[in-house]
PDB file of N, CA and C in Angstrom:
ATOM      1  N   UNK A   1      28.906  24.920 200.974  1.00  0.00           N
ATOM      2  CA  UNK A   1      27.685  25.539 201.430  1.00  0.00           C
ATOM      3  C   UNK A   1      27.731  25.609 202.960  1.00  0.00           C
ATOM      4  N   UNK A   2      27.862  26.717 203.464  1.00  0.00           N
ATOM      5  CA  UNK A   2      27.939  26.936 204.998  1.00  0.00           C
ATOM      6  C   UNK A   2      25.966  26.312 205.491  1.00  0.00           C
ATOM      7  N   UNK A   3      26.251  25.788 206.342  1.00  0.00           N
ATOM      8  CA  UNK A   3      25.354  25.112 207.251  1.00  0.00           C
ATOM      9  C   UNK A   3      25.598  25.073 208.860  1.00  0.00           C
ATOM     10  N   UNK A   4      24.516  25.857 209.761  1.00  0.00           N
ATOM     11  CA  UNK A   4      24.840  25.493 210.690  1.00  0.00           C
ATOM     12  C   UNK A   4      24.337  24.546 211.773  1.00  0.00           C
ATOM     13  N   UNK A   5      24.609  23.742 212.592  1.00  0.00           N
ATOM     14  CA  UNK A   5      24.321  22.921 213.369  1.00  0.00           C
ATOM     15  C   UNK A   5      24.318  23.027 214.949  1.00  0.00           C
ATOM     16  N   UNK A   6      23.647  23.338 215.650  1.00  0.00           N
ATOM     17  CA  UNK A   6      23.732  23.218 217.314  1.00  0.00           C
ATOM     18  C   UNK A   6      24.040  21.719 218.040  1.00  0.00           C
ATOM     19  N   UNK A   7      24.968  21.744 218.579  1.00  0.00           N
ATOM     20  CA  UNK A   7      25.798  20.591 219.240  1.00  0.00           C
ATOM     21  C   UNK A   7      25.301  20.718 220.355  1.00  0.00           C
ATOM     22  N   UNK A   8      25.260  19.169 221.203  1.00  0.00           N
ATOM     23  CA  UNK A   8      25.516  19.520 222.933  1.00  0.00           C
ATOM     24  C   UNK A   8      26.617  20.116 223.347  1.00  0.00           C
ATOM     25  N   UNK A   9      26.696  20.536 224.563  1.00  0.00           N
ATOM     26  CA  UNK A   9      28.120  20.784 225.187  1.00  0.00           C
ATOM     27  C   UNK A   9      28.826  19.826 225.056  1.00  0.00           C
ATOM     28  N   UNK A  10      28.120  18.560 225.777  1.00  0.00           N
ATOM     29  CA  UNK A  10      29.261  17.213 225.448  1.00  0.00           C
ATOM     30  C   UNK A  10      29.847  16.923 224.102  1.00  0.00           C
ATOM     31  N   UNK A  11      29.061  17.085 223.220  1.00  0.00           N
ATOM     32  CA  UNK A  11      29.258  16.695 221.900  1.00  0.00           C
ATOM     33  C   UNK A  11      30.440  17.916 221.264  1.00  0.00           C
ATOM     34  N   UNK A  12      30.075  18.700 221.785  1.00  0.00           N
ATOM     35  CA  UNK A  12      30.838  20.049 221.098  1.00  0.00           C
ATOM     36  C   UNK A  12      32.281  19.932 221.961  1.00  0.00           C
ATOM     37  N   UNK A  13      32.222  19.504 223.240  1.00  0.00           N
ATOM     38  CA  UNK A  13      33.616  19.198 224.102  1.00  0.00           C
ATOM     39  C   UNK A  13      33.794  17.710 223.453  1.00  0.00           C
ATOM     40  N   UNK A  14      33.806  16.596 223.246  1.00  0.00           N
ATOM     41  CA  UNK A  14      34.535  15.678 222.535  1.00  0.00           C
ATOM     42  C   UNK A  14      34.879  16.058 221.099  1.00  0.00           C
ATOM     43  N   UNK A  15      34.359  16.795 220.165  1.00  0.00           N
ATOM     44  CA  UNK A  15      34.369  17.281 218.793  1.00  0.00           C
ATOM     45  C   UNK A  15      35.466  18.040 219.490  1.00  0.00           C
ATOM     46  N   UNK A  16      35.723  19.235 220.284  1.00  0.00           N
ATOM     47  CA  UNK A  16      37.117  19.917 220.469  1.00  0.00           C
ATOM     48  C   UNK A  16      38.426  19.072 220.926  1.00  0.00           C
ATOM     49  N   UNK A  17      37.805  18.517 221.987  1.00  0.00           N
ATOM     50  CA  UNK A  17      39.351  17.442 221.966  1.00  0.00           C
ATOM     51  C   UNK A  17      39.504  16.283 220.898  1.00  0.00           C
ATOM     52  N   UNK A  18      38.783  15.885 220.382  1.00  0.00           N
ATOM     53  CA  UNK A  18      39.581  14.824 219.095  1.00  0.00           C
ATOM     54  C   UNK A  18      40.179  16.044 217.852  1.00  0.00           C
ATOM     55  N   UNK A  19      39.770  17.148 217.825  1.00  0.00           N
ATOM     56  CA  UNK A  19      40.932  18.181 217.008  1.00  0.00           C
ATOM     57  C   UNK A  19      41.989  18.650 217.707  1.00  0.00           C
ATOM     58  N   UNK A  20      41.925  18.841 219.291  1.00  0.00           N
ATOM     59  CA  UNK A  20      42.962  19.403 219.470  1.00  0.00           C
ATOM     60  C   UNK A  20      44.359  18.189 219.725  1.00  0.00           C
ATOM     61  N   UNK A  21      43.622  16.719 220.003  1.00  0.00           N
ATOM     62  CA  UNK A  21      45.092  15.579 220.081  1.00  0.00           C
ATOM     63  C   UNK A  21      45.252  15.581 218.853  1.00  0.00           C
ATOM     64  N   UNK A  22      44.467  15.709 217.701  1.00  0.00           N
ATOM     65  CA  UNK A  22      45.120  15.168 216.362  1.00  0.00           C
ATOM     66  C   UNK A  22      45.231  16.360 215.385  1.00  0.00           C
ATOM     67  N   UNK A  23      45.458  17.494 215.766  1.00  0.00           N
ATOM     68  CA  UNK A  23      45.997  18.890 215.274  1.00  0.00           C
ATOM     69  C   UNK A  23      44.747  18.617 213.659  1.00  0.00           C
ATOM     70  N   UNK A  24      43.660  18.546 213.825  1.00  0.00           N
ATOM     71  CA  UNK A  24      42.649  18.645 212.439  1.00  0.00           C
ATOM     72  C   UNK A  24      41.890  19.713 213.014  1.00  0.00           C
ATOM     73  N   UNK A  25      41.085  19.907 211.776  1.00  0.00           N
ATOM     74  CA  UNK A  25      40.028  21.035 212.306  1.00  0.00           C
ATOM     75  C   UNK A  25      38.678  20.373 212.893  1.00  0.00           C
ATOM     76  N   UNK A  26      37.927  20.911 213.700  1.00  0.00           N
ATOM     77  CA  UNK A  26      36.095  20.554 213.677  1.00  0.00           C
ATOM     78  C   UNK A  26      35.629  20.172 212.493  1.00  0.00           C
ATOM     79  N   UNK A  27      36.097  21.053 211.593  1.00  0.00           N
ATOM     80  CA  UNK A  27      35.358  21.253 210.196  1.00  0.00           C
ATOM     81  C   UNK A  27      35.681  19.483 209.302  1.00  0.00           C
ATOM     82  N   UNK A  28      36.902  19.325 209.740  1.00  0.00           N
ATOM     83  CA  UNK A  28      37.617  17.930 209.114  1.00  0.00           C
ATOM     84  C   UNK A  28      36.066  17.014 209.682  1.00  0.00           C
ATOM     85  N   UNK A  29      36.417  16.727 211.054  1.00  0.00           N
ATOM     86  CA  UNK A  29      35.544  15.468 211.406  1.00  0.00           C
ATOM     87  C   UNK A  29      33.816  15.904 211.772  1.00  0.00           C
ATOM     88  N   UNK A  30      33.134  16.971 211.354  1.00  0.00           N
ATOM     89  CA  UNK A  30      32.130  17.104 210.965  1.00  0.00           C
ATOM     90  C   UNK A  30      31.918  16.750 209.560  1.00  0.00           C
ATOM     91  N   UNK A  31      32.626  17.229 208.466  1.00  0.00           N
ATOM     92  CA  UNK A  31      32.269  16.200 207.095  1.00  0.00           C
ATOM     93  C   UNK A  31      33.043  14.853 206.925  1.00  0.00           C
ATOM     94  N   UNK A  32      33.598  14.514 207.837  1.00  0.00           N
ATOM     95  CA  UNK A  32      33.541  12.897 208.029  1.00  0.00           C
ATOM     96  C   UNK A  32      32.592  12.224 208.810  1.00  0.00           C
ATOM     97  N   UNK A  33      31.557  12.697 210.031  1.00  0.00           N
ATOM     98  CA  UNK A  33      30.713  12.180 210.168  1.00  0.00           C
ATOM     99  C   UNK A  33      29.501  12.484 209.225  1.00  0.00           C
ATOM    100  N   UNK A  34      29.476  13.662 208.622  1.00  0.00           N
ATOM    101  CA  UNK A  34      28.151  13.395 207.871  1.00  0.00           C
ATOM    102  C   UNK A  34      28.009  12.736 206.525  1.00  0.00           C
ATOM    103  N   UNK A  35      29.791  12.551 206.124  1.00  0.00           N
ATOM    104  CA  UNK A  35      29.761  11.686 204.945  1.00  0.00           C
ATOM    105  C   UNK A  35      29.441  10.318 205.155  1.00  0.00           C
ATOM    106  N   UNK A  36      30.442   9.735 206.307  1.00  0.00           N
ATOM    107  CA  UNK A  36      29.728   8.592 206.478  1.00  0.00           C
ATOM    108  C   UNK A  36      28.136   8.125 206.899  1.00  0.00           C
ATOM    109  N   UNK A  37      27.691   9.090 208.070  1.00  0.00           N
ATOM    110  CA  UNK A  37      26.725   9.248 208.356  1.00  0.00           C
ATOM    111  C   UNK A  37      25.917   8.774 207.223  1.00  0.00           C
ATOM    112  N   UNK A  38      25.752   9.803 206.335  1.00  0.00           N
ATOM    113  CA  UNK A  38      24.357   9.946 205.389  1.00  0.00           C
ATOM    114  C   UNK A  38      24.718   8.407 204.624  1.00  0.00           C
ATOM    115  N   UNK A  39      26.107   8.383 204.291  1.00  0.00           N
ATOM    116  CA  UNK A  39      25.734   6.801 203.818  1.00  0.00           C
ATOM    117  C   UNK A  39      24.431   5.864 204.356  1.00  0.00           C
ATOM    118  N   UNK A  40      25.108   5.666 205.873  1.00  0.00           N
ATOM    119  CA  UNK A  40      24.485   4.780 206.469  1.00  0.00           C
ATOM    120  C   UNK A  40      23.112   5.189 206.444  1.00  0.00           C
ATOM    121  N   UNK A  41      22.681   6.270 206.563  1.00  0.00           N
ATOM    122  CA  UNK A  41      20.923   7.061 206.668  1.00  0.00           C
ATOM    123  C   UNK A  41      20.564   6.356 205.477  1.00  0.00           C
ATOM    124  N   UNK A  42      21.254   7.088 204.338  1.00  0.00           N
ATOM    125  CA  UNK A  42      20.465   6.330 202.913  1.00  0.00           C
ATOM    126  C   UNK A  42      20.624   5.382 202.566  1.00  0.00           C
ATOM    127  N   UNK A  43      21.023   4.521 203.671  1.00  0.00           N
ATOM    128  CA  UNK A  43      20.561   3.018 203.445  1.00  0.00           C
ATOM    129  C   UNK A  43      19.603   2.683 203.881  1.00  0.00           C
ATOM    130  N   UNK A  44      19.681   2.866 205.316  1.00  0.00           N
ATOM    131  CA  UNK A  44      18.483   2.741 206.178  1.00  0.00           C
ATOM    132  C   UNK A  44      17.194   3.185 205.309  1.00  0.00           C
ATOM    133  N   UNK A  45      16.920   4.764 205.162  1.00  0.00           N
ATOM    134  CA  UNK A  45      15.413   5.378 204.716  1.00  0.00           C
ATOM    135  C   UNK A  45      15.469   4.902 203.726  1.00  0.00           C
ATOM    136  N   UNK A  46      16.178   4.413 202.609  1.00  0.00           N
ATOM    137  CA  UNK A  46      15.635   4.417 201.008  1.00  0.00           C
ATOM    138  C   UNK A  46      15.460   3.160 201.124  1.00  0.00           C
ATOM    139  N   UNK A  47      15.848   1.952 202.131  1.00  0.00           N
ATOM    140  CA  UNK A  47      15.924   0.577 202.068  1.00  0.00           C
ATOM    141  C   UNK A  47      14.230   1.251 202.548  1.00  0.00           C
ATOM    142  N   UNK A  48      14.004   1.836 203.681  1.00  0.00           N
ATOM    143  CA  UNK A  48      12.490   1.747 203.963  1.00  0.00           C
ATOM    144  C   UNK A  48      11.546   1.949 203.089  1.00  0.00           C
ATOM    145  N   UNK A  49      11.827   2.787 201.913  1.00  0.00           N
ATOM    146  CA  UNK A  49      11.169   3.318 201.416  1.00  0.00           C
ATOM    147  C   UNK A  49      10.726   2.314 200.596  1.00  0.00           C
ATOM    148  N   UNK A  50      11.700   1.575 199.686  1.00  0.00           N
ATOM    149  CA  UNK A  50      11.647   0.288 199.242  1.00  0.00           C
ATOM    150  C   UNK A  50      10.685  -0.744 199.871  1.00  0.00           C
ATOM    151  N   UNK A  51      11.114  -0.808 200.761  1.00  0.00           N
ATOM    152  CA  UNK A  51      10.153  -1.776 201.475  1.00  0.00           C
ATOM    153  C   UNK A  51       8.869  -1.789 201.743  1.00  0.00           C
ATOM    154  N   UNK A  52       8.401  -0.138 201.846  1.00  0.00           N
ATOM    155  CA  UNK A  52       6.678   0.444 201.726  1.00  0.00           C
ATOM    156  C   UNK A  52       6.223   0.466 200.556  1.00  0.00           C
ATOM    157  N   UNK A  53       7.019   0.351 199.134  1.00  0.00           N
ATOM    158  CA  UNK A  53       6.153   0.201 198.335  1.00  0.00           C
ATOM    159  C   UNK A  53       6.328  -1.306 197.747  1.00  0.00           C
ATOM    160  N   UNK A  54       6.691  -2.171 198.187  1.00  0.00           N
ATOM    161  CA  UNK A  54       7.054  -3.409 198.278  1.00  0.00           C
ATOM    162  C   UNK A  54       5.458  -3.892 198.973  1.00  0.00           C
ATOM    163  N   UNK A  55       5.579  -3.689 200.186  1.00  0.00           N
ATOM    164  CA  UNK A  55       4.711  -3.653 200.970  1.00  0.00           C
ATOM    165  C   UNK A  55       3.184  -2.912 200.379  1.00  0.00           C
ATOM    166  N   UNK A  56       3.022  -2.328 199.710  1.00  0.00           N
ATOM    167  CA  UNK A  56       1.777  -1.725 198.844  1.00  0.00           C
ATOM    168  C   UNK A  56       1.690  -2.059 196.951  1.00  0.00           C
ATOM    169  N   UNK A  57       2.668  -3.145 197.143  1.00  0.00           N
ATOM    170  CA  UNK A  57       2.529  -3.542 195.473  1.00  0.00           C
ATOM    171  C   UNK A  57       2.788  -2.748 194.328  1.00  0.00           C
ATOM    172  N   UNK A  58       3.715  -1.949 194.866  1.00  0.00           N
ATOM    173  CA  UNK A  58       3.919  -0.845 194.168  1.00  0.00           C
ATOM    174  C   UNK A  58       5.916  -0.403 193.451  1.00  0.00           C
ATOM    175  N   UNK A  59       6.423  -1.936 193.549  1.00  0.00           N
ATOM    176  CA  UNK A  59       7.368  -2.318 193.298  1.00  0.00           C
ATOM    177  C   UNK A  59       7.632  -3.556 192.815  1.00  0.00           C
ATOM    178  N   UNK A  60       7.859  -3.696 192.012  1.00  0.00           N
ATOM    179  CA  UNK A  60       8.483  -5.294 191.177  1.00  0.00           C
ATOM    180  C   UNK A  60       9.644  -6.140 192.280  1.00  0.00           C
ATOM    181  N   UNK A  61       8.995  -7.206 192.290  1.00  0.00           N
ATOM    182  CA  UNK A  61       9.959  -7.801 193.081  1.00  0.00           C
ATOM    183  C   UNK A  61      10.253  -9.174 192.392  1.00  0.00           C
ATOM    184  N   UNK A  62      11.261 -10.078 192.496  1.00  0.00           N
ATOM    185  CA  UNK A  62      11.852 -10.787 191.607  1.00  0.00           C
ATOM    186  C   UNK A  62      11.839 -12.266 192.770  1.00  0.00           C
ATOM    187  N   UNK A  63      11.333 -13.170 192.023  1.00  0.00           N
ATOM    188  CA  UNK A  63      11.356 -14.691 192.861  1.00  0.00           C
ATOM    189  C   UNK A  63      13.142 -15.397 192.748  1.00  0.00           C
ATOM    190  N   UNK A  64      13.999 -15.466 193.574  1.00  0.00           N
ATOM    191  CA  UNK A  64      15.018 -15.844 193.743  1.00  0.00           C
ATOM    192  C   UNK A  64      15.393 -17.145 192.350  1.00  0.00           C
ATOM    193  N   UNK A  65      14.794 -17.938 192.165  1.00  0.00           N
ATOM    194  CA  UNK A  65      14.588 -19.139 191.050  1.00  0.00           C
ATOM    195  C   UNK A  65      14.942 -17.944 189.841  1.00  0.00           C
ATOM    196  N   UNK A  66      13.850 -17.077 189.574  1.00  0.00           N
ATOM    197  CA  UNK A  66      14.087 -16.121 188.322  1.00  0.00           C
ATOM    198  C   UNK A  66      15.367 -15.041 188.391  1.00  0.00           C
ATOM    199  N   UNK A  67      15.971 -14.894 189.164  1.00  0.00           N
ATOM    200  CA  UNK A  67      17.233 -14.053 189.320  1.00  0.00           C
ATOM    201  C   UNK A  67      18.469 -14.866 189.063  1.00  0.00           C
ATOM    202  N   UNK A  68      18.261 -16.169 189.791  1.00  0.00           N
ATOM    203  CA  UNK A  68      19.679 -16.984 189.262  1.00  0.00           C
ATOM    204  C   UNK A  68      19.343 -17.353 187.941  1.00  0.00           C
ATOM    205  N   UNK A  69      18.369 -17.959 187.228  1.00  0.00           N
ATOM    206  CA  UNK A  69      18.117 -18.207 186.221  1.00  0.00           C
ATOM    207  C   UNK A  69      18.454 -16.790 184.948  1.00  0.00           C
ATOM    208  N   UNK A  70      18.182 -15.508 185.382  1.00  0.00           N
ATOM    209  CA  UNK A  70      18.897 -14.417 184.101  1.00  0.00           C
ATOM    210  C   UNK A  70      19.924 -13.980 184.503  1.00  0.00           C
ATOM    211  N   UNK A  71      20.921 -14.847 185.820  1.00  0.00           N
ATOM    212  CA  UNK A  71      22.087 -14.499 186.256  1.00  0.00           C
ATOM    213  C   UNK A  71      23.059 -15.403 185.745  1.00  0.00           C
ATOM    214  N   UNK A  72      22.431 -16.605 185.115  1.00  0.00           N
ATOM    215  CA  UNK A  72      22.930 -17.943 184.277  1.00  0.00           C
ATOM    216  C   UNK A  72      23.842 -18.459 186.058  1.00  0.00           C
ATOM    217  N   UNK A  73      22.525 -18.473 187.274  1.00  0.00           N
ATOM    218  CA  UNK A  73      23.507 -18.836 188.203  1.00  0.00           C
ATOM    219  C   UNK A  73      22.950 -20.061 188.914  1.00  0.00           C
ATOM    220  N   UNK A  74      22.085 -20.651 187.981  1.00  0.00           N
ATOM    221  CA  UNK A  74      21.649 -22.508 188.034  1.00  0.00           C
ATOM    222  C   UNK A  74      22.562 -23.407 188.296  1.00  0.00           C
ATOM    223  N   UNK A  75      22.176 -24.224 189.160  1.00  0.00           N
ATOM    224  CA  UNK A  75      23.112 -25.557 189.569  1.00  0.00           C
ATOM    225  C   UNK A  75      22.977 -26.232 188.128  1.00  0.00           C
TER     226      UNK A  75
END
């Protein structure tokens, strides 16, 4: 799916020289930063998201005692 994105100059001049020392395309290390990228994002926002309805009682949350106990992970 073509998508386009506006870069800084700086950003768009380091994105050209890390393709031109390592003979890859732009295209290579733009879907390597947004693959990794979005990892890290959807950790971050969905951990938040978690946490607001955590925070509004609106999520089950589990007392540490009851997790090792149906994890059979009792001393």
């Amino acid at each position: 799916m073509p998508t386009s994105v506006r870069l800084t100059p700086e950003i768009e001049e380091r994105l050209n020289f890390l393709a031109a020392q390592t003979g890859r395309s732009k295209a290579f290390y733009l879907r390597e930063i947004i693959e990794r990228g979005l990892d890290e994002m959807e950790d971050c926002f969905l951990a938040a998201d978690v946490l607001e309805r955590v925070r509004k009682g609106k999520e089950k949350i589990y007392p540490p005692a009851e997790i090792k106990k149906d994890l059979d992970l009792e001393d």
